[in-house]
PDB file of N, CA and C in Angstrom:
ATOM      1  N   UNK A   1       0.839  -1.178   0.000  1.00  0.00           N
ATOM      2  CA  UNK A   1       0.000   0.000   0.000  1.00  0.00           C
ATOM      3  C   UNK A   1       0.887   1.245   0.000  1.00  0.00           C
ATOM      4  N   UNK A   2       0.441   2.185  -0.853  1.00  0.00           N
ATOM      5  CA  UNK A   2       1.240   3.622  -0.785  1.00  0.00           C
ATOM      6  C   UNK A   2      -0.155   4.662  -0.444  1.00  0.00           C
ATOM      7  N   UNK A   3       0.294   5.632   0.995  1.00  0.00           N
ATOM      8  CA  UNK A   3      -0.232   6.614   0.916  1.00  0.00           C
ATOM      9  C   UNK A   3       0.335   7.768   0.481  1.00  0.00           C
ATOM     10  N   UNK A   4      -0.190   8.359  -0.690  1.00  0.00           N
ATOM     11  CA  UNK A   4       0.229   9.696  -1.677  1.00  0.00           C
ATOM     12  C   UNK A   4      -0.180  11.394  -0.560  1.00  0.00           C
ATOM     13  N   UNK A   5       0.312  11.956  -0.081  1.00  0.00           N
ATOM     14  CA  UNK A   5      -0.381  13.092   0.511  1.00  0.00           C
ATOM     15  C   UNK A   5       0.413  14.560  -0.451  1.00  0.00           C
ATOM     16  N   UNK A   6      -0.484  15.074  -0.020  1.00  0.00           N
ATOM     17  CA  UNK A   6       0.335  16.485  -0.353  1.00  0.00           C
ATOM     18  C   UNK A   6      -0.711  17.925   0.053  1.00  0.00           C
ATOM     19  N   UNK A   7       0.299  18.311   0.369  1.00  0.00           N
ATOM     20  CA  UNK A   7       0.164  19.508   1.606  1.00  0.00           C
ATOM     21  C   UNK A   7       0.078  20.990   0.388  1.00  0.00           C
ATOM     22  N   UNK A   8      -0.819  21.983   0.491  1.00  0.00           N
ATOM     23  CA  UNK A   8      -0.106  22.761  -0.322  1.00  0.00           C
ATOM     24  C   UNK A   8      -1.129  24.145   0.419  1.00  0.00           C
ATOM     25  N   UNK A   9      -0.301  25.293  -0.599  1.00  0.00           N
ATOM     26  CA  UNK A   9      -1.600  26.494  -0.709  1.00  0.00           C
ATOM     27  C   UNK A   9      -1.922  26.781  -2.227  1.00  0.00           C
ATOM     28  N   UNK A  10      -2.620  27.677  -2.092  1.00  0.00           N
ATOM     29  CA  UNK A  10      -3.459  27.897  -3.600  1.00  0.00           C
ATOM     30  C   UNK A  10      -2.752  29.610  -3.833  1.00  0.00           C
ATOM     31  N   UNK A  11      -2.750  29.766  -4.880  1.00  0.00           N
ATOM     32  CA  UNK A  11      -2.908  31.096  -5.117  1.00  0.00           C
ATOM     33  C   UNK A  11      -4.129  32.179  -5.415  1.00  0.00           C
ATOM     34  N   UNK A  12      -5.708  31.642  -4.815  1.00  0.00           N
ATOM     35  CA  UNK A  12      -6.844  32.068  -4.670  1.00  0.00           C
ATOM     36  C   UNK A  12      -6.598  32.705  -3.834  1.00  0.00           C
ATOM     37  N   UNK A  13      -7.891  33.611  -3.641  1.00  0.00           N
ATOM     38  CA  UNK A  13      -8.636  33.854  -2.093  1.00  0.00           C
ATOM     39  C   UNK A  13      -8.690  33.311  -1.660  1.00  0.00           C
ATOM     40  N   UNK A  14      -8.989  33.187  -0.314  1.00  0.00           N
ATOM     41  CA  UNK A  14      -9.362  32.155   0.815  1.00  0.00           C
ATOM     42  C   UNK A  14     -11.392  32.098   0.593  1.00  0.00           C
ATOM     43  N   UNK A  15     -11.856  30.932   0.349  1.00  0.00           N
ATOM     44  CA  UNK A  15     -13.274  31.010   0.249  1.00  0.00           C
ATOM     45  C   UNK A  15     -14.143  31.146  -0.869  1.00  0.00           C
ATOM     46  N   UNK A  16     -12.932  31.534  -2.103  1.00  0.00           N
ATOM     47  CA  UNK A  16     -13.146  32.207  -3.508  1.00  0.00           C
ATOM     48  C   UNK A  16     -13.917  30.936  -4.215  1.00  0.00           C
ATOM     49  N   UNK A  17     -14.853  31.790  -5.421  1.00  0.00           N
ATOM     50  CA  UNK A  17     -15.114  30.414  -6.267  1.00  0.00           C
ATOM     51  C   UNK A  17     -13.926  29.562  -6.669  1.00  0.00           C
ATOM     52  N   UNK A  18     -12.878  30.105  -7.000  1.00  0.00           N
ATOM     53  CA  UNK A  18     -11.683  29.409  -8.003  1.00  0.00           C
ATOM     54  C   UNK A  18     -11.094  28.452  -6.792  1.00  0.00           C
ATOM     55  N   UNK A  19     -11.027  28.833  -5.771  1.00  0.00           N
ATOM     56  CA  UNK A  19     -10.667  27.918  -5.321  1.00  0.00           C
ATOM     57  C   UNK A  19     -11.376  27.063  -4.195  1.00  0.00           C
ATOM     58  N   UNK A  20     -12.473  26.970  -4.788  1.00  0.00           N
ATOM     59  CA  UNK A  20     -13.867  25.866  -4.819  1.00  0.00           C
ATOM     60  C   UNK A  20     -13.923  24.994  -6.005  1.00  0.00           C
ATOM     61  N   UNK A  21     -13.757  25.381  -7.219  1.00  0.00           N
ATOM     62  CA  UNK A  21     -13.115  24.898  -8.403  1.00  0.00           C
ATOM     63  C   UNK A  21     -12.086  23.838  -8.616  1.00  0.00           C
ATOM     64  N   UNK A  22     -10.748  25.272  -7.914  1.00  0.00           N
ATOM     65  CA  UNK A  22     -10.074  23.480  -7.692  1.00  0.00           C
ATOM     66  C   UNK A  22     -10.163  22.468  -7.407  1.00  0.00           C
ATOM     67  N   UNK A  23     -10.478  22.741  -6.000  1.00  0.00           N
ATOM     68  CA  UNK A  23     -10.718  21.387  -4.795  1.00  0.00           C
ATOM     69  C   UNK A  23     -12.071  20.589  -5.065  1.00  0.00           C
ATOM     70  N   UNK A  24     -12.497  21.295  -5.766  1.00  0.00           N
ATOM     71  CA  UNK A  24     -13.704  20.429  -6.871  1.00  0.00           C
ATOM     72  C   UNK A  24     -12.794  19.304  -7.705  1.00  0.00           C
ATOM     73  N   UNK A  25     -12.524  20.193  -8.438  1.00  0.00           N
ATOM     74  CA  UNK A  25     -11.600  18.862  -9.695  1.00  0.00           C
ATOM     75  C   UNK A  25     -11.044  18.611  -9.169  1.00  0.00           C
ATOM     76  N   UNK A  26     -10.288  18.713  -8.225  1.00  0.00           N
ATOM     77  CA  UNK A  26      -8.933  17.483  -7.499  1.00  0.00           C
ATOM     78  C   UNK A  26      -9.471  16.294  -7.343  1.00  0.00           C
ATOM     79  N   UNK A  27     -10.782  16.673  -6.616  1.00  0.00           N
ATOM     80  CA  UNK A  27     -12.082  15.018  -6.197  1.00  0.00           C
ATOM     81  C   UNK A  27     -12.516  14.776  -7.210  1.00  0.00           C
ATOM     82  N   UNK A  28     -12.894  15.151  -8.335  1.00  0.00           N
ATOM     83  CA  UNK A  28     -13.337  14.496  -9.401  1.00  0.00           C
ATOM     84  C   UNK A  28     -12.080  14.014 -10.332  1.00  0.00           C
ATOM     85  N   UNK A  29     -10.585  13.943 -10.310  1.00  0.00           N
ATOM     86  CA  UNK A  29      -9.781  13.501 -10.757  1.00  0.00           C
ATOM     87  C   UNK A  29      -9.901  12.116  -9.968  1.00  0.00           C
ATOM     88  N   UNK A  30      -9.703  12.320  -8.606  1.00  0.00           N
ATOM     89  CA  UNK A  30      -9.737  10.864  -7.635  1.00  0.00           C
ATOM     90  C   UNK A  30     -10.548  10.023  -7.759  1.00  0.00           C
ATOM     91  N   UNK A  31     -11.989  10.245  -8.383  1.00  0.00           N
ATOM     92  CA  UNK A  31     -13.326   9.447  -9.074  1.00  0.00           C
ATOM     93  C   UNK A  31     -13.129   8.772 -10.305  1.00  0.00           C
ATOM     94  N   UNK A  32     -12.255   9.682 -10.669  1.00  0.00           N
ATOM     95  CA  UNK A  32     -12.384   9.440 -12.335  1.00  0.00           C
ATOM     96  C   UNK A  32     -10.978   8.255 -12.485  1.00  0.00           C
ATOM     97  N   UNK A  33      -9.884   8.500 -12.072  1.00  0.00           N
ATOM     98  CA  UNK A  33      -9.363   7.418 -12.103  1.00  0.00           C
ATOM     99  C   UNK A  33      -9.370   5.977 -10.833  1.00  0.00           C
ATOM    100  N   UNK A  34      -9.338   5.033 -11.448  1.00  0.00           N
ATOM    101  CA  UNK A  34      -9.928   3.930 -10.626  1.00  0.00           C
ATOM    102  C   UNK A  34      -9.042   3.347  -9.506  1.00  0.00           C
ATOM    103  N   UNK A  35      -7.763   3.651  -9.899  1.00  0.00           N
ATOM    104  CA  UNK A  35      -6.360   2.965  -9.047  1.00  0.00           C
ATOM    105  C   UNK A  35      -6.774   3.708  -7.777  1.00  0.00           C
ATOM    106  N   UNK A  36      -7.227   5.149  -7.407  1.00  0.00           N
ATOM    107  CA  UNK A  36      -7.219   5.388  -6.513  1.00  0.00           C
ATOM    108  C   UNK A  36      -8.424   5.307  -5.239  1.00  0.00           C
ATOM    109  N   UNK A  37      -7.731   4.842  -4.323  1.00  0.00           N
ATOM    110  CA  UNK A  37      -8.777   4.588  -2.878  1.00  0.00           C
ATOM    111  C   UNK A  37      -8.456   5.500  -1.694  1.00  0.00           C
ATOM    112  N   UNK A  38      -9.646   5.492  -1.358  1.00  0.00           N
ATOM    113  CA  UNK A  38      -9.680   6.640   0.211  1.00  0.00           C
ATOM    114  C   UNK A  38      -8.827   7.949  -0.234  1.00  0.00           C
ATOM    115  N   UNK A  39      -9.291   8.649  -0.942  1.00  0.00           N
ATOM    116  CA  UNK A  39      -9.329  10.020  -1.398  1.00  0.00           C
ATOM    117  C   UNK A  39      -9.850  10.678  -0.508  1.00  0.00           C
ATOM    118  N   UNK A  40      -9.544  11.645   0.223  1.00  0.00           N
ATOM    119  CA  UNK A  40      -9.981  12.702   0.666  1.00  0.00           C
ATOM    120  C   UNK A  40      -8.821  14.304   0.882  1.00  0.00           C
ATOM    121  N   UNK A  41      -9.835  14.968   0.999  1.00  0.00           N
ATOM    122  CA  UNK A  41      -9.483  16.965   0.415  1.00  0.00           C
ATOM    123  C   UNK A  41      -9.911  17.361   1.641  1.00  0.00           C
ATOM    124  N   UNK A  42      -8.508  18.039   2.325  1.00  0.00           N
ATOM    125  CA  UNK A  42      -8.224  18.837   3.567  1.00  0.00           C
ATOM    126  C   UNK A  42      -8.017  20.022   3.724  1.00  0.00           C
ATOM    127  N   UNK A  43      -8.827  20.705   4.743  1.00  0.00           N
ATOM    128  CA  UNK A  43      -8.069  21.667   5.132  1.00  0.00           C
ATOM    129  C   UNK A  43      -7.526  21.533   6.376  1.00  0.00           C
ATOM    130  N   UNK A  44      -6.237  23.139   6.403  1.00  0.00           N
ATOM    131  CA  UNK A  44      -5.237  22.774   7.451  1.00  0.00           C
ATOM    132  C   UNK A  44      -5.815  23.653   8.512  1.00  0.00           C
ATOM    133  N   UNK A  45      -5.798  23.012   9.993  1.00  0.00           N
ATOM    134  CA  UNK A  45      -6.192  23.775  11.058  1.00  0.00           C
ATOM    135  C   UNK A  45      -5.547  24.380  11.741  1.00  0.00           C
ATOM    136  N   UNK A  46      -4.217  24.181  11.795  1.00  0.00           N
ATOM    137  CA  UNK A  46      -2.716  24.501  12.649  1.00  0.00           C
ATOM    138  C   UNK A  46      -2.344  25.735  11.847  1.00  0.00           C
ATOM    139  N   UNK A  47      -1.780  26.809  12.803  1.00  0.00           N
ATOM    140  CA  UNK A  47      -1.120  27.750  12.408  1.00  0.00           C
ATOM    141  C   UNK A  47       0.374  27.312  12.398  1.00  0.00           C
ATOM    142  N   UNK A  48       0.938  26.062  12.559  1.00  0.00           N
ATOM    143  CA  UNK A  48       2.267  25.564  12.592  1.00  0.00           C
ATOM    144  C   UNK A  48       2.783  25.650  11.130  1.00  0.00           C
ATOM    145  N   UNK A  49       2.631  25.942   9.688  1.00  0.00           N
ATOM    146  CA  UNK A  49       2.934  25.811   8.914  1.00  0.00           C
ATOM    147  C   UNK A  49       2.033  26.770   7.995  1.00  0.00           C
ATOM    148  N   UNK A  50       2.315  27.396   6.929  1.00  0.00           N
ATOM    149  CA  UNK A  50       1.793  27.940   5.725  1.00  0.00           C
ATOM    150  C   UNK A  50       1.386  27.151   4.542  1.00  0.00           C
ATOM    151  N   UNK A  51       0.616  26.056   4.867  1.00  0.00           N
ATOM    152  CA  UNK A  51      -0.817  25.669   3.623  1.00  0.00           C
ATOM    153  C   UNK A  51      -1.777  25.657   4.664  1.00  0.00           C
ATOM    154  N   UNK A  52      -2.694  25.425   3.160  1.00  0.00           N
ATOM    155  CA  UNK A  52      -4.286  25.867   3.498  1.00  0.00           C
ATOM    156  C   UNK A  52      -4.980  24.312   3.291  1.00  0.00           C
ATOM    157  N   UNK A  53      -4.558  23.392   2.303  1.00  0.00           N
ATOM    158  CA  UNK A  53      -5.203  22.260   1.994  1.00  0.00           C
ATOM    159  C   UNK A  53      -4.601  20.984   1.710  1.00  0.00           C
ATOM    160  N   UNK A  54      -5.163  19.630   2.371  1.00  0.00           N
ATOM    161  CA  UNK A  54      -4.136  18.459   2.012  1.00  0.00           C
ATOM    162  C   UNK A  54      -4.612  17.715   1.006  1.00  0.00           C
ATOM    163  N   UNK A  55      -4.041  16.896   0.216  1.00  0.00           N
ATOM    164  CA  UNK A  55      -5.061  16.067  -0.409  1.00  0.00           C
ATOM    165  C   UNK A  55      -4.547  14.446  -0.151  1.00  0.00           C
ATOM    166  N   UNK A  56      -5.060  13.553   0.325  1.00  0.00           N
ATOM    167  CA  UNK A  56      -4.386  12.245   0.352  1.00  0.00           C
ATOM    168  C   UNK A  56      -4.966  10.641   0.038  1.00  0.00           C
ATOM    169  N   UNK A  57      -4.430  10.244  -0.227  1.00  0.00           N
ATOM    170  CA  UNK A  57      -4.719   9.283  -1.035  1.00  0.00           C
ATOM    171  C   UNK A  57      -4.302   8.220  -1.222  1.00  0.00           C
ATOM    172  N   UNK A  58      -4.715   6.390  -1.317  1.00  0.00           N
ATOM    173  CA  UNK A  58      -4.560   5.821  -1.272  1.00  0.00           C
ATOM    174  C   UNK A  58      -4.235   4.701  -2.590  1.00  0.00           C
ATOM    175  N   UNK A  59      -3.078   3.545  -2.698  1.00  0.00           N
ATOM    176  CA  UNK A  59      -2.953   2.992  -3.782  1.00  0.00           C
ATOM    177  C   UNK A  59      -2.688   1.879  -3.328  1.00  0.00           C
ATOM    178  N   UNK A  60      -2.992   0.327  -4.293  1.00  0.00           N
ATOM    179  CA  UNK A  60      -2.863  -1.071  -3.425  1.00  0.00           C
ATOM    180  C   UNK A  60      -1.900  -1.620  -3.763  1.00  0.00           C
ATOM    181  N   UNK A  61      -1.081  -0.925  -4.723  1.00  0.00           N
ATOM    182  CA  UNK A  61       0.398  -0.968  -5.281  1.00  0.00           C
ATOM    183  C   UNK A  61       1.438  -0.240  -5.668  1.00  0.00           C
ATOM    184  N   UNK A  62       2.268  -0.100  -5.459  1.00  0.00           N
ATOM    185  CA  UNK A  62       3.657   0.974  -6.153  1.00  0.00           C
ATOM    186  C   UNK A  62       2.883   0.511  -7.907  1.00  0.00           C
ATOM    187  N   UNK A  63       2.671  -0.529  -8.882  1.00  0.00           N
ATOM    188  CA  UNK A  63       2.255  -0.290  -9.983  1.00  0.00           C
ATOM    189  C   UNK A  63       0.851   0.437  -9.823  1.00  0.00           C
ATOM    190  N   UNK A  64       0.090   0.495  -8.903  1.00  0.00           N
ATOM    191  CA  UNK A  64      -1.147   1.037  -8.782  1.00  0.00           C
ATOM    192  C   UNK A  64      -0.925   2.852  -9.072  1.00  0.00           C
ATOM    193  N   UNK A  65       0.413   3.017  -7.707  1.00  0.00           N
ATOM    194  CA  UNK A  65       0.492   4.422  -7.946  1.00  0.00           C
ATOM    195  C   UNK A  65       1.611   5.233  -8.690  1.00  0.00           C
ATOM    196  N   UNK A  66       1.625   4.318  -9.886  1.00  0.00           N
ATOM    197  CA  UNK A  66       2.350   4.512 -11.163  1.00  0.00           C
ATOM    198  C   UNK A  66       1.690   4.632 -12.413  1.00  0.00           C
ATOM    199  N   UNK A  67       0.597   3.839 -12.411  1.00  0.00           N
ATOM    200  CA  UNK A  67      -0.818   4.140 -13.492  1.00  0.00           C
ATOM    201  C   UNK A  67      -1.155   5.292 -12.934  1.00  0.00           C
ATOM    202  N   UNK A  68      -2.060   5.834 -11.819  1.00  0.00           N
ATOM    203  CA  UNK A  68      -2.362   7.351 -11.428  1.00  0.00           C
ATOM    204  C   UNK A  68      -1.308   8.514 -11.900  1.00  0.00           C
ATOM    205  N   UNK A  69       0.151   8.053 -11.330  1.00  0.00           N
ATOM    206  CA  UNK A  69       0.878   9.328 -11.703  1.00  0.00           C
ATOM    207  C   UNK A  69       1.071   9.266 -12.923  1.00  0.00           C
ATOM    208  N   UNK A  70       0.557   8.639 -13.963  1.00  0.00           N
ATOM    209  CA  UNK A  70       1.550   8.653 -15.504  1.00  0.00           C
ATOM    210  C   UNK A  70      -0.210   8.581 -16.597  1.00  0.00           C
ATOM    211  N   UNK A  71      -1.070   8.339 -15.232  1.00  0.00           N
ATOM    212  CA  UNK A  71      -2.400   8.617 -16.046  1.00  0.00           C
ATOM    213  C   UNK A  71      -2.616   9.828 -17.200  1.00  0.00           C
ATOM    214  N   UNK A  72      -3.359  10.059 -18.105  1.00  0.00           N
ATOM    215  CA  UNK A  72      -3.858  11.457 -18.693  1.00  0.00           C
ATOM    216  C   UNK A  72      -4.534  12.163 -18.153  1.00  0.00           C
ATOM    217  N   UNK A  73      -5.015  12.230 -17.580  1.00  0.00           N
ATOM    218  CA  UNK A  73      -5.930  12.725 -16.716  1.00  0.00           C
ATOM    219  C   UNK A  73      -5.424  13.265 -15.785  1.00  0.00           C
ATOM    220  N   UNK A  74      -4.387  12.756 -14.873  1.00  0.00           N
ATOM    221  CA  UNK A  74      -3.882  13.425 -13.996  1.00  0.00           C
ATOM    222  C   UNK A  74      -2.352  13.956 -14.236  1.00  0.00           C
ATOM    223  N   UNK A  75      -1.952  13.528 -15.340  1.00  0.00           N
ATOM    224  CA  UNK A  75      -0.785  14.716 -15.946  1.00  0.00           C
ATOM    225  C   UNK A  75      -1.994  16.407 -16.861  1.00  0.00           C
ATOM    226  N   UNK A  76      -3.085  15.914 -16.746  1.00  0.00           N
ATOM    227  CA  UNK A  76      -3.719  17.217 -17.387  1.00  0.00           C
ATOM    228  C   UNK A  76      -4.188  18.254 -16.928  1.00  0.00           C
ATOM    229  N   UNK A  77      -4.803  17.497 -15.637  1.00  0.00           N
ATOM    230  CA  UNK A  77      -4.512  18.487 -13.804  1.00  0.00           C
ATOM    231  C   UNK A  77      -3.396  19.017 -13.559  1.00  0.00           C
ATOM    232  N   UNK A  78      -2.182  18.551 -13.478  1.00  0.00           N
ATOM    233  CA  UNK A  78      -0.888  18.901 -13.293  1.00  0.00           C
ATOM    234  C   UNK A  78      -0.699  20.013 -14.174  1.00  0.00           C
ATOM    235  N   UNK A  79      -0.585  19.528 -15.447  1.00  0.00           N
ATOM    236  CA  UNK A  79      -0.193  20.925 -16.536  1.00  0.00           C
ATOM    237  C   UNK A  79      -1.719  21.928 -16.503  1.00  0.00           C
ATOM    238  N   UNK A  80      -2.555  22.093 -16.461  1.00  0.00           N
ATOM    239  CA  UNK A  80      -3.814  22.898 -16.871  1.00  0.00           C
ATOM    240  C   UNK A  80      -3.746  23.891 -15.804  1.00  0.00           C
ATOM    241  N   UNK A  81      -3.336  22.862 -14.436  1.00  0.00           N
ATOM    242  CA  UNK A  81      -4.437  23.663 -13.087  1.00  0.00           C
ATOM    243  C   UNK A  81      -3.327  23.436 -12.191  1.00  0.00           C
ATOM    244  N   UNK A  82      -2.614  22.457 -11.645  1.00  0.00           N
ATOM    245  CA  UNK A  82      -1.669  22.500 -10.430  1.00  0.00           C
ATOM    246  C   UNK A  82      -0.801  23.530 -10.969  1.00  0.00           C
ATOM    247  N   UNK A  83       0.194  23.579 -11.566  1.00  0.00           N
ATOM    248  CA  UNK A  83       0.805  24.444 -12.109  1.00  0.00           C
ATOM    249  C   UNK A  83       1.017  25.890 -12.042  1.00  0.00           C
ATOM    250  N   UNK A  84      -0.495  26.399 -12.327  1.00  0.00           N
ATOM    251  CA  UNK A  84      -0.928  27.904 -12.130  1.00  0.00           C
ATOM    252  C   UNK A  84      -1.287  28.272 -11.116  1.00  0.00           C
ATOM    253  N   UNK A  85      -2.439  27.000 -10.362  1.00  0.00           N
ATOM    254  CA  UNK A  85      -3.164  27.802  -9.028  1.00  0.00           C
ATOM    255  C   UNK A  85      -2.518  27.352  -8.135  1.00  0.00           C
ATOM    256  N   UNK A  86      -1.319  26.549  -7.718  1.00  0.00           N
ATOM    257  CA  UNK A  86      -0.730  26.237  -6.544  1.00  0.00           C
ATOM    258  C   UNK A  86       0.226  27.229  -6.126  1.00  0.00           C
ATOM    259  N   UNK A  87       0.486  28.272  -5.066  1.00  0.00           N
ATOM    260  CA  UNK A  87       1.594  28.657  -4.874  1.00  0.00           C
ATOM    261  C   UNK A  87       3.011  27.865  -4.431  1.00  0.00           C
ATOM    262  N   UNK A  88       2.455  27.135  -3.328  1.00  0.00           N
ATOM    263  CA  UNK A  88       3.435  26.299  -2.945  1.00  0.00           C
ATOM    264  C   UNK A  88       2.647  25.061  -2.411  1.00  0.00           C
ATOM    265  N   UNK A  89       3.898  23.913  -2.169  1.00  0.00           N
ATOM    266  CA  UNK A  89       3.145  22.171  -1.324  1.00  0.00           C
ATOM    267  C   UNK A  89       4.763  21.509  -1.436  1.00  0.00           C
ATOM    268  N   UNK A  90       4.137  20.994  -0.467  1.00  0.00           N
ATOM    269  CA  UNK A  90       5.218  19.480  -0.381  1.00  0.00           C
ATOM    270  C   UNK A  90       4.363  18.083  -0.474  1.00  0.00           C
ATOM    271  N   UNK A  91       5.004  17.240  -1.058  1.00  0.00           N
ATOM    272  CA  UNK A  91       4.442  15.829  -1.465  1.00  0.00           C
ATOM    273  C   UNK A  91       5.322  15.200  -0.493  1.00  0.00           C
ATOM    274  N   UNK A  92       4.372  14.051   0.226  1.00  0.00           N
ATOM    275  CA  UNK A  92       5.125  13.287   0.584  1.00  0.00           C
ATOM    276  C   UNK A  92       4.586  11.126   0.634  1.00  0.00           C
ATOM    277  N   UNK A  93       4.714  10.301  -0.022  1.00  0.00           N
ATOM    278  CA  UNK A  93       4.116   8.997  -0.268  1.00  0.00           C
ATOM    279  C   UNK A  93       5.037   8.868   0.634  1.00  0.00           C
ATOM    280  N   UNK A  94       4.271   7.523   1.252  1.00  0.00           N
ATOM    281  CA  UNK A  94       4.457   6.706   2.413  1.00  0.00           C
ATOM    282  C   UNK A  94       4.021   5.136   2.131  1.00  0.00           C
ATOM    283  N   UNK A  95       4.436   4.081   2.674  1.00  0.00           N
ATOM    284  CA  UNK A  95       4.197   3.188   2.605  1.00  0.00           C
ATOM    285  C   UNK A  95       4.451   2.669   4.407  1.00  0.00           C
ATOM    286  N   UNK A  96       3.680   1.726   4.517  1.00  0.00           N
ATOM    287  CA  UNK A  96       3.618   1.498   5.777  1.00  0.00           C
ATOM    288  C   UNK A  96       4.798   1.053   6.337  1.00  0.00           C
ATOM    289  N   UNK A  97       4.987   1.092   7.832  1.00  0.00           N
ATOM    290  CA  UNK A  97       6.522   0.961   8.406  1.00  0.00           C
ATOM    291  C   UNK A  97       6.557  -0.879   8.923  1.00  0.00           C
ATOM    292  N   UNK A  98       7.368  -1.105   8.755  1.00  0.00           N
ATOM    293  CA  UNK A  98       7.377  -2.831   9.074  1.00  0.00           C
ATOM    294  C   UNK A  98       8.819  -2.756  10.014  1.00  0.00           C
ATOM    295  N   UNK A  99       9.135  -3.223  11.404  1.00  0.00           N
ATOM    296  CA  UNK A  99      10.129  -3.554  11.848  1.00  0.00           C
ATOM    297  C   UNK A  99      10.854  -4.818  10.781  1.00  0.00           C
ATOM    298  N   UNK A 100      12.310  -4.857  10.600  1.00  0.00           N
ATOM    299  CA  UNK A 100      13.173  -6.125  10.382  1.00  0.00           C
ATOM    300  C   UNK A 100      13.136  -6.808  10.727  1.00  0.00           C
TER     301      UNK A 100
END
């Protein structure tokens, strides 16, 4: 299992249509392709850091979350819309921890 997260801010308003928009299509990217499970779109409550929204996400394989990242669909999010409306984020995938 890989969990995909990523932390970011927008370059909207805070509350704005556009960035109701986004966080619209981010969830309808996560629908639309099938590899992905337990999708869900965050916001951040902590003043410990500068983003506003998480998005994270689940895959039942490293090939699982290699079809998503190399999908069309979600290289078209990337170039159309992450690109422009993100100011900043950090990504970070995880896979679960197993002692030796």
């Amino acid at each position: 299992m890989i969990r995909h997260t990523v932390v970011f801010k927008l370059k909207h308003a805070a509350g704005s249509e556009a960035e109701f928009a986004f966080l619209h299509a981010a969830q309808k990217l996560a629908t639309d392709i099938a590899v992905v499970k337990n999708f869900e779109a965050l916001r951040q409550t902590s003043k410990k850091n500068n983003y506003d929204f998480g998005l994270s996400m689940e895959f039942a394989s490293e090939e699982d979350y290699q079809i998503y990242n190399e999908h069309p669909l979600h290289l078209q999010f990337v170039e159309t819309r992450w690109l422009f409306e993100v100011a900043d984020f950090i990504e970070i995938d995880y896979k679960p921890y197993t002692e030796a």
